[in-house]
Protein backbone atom coordinates (compact mmCIF):
# COMPACT_ATOMS: atom_id res chain seq x y z
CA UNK A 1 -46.53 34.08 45.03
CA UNK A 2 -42.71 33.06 45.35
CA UNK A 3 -40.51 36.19 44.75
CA UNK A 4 -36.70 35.56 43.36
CA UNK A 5 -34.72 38.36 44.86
CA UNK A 6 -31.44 36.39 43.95
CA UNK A 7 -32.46 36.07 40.50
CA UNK A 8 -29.57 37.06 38.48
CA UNK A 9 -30.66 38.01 34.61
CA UNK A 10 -28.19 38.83 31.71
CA UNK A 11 -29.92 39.79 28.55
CA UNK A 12 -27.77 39.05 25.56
CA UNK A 13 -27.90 40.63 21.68
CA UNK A 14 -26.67 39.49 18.83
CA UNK A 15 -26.72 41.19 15.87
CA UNK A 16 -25.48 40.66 12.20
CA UNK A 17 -21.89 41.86 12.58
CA UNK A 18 -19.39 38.62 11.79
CA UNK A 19 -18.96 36.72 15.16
CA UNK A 20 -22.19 35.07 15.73
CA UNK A 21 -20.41 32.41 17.42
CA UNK A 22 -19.49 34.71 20.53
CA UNK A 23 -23.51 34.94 21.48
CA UNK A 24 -23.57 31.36 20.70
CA UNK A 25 -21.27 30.72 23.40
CA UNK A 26 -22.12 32.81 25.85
CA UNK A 27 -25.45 31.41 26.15
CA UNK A 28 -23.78 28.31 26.36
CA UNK A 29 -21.72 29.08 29.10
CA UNK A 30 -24.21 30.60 30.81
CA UNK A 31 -26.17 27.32 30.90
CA UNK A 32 -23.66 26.11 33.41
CA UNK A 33 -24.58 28.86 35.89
CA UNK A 34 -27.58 30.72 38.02
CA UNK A 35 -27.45 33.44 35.27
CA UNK A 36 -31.13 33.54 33.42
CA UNK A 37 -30.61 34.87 30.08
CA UNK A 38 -32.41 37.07 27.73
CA UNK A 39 -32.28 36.80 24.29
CA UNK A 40 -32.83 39.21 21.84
CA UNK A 41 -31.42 38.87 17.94
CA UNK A 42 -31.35 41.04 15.24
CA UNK A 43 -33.04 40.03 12.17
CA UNK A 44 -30.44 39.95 9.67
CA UNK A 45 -28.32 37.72 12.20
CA UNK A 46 -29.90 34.90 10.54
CA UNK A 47 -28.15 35.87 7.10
CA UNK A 48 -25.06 35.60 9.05
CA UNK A 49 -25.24 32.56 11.15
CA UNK A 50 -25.81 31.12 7.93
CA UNK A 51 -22.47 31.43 6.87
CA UNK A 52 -20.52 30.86 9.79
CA UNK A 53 -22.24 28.65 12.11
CA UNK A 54 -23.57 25.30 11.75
CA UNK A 55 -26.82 25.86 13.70
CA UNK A 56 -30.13 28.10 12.67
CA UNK A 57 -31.23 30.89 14.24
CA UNK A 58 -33.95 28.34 16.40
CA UNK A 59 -31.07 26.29 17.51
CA UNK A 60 -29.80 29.90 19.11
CA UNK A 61 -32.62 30.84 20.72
CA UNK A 62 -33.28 27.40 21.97
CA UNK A 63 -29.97 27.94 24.42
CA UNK A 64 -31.58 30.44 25.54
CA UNK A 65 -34.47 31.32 29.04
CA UNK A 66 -36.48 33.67 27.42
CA UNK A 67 -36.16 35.19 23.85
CA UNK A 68 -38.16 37.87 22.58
CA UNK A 69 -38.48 38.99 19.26
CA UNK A 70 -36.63 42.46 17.99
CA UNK A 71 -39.62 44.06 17.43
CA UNK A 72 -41.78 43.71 20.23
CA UNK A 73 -40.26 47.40 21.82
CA UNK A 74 -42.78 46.50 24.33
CA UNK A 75 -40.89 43.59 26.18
CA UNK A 76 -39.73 43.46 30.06
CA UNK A 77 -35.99 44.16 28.80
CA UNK A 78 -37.39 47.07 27.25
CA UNK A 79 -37.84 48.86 30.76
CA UNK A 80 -36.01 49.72 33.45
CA UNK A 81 -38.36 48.20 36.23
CA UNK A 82 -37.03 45.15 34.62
CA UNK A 83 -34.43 44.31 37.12
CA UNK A 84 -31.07 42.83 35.27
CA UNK A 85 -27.27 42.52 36.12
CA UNK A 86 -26.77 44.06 32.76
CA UNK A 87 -26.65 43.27 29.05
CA UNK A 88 -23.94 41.68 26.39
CA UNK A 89 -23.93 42.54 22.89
CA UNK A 90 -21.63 39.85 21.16
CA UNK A 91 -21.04 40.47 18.63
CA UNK A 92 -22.06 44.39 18.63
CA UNK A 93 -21.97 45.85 14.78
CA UNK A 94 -21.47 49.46 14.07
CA UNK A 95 -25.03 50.03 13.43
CA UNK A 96 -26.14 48.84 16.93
CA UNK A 97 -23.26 50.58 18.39
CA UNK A 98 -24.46 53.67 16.70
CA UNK A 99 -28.04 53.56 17.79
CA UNK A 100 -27.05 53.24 21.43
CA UNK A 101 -24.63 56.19 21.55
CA UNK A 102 -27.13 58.16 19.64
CA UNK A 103 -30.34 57.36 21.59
CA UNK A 104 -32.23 56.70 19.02
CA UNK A 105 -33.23 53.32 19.46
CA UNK A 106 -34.99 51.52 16.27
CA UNK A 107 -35.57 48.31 17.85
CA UNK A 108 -35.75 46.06 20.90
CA UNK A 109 -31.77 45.48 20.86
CA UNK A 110 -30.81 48.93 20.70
CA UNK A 111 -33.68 49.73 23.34
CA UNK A 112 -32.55 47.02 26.07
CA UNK A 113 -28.82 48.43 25.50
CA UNK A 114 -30.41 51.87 25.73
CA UNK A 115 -32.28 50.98 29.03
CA UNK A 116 -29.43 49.67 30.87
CA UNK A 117 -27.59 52.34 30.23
CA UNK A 118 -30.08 54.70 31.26
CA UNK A 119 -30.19 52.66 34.78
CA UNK A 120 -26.05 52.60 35.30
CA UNK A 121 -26.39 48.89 34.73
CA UNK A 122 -23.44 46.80 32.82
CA UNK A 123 -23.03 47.00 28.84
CA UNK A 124 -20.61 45.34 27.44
CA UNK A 125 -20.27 45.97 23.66
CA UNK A 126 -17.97 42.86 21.50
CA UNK A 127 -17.85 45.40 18.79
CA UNK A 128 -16.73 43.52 15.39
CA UNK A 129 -15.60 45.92 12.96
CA UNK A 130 -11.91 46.39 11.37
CA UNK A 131 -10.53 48.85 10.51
CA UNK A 132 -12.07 51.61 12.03
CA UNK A 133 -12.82 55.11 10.52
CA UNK A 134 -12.90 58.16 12.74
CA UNK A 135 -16.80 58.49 13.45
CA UNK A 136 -16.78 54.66 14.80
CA UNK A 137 -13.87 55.44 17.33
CA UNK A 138 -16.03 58.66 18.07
CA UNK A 139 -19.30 56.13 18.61
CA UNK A 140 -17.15 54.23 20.85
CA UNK A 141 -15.63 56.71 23.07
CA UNK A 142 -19.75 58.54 23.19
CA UNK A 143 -20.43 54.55 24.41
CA UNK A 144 -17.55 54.70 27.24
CA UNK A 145 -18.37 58.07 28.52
CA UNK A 146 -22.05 56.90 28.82
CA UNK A 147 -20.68 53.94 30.72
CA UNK A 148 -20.61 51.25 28.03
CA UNK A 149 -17.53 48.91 27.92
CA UNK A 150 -15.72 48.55 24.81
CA UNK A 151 -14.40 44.92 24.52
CA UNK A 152 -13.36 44.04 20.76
CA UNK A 153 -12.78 40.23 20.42
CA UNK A 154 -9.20 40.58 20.06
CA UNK A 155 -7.53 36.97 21.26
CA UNK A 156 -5.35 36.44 23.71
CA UNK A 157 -2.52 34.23 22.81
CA UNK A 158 -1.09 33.94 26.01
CA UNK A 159 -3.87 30.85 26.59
CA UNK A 160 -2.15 28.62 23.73
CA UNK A 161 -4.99 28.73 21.59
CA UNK A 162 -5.70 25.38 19.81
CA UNK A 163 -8.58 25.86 17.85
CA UNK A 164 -11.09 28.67 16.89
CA UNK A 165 -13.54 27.92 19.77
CA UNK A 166 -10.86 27.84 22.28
CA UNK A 167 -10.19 31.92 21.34
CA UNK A 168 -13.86 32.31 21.17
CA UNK A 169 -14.19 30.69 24.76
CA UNK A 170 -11.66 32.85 25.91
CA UNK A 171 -12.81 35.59 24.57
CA UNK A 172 -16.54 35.75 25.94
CA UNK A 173 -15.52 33.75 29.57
CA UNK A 174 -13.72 36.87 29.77
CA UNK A 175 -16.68 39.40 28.73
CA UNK A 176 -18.54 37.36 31.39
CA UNK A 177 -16.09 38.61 33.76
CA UNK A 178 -17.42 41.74 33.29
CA UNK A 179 -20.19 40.81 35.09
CA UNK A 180 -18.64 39.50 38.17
CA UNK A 181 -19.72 35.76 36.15
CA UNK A 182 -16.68 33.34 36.53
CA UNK A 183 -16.75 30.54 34.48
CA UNK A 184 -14.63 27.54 34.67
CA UNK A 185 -13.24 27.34 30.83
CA UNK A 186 -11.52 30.99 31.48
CA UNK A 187 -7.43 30.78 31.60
CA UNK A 188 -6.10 33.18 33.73
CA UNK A 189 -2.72 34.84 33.53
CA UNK A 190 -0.35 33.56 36.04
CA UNK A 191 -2.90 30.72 36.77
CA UNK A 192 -0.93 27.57 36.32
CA UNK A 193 -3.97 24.92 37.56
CA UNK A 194 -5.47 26.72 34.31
CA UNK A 195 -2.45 25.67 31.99
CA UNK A 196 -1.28 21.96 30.81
């Protein structure tokens, strides 16, 4: 039996905060690489993509390797034998964000972000809420300290934005970078063979 000890494997969540289309294109950048992804999707994201996507939640998961549902707490991303570089939430909504910094997992998103934690792997949180009230900056500073990293989907201008997907290809080539995964639609600062 062939072994893959260069297999690299990203699990990615999206839940029902507004921003579906960050998931969306991670998974489709993603496509372009040796990443294997690992999808996992809240149920009310559905209610969501609805409303600001034009593709259902089958569409989604067909971008993706493998996709398991968010109830089966029994899956390989559920455990920490299952070897991963680490997992994106995009986008991450308070709920989520407060299940992981409270440990009390209620599903297989929560869980996965729970087990890489647990195993000092990557997490990297595109939490989509504004404003924020005092006990969500308090959930977000628990998720730092526990090694989490905080990355609201704030644009960066300096990339002459054209349309919405160029901030939300920014945005997420960027969270990618996170994981040491460079992708070729990022503009860097001070990169001018990025800029026209």
């Amino acid at each position: 039996m062939a072994t893959h000890n260069n297999l690299r494997r990203l699990i990615i969540g999206i839940t029902s905060a507004s921003g579906t289309a960050y998931g969306i294109k991670a998974l489709q950048l993603l496509q372009s690489t040796d990443i294997e992804t690992h999808l996992v999707i809240s149920k009310p994201t559905a209610l969501t993509a609805s409303s600001e996507v034009d593709m259902s939640v089958d569409d989604i998961k067909s971008l993706a390797d493998k996709v398991y549902p968010v109830g089966d707490v029994g899956a390989a991303i559920a455990s920490g034998s299952f070897k991963t570089t680490g997992m994106l939430i995009a986008p991450c909504s308070i709920k989520t964000l407060g299940e992981i910094t409270s440990g009390v997992t209620s599903n297989l998103l929560s869980r996965a972000a729970d087990v890489v934690l647990k195993e000092r792997r990557r997490l990297v949180l595109l939490l989509r809420e504004t404003p924020l009230h005092a006990g969500h900056l308090k959930n977000a500073l628990a998720a730092t300290e526990m090694g989490a990293i905080i990355a609201p989907p704030v644009p960066a201008f300096y990339t002459d934005p054209k349309t919405i997907d160029d901030i939300v290809t920014q945005t997420v080539a960027r969270a990618l970078d996170l994981f040491d995964i460079d992708t070729p639609t990022i503009k860097r600062w001070g990169d001018h063979s990025a800029t026209s």
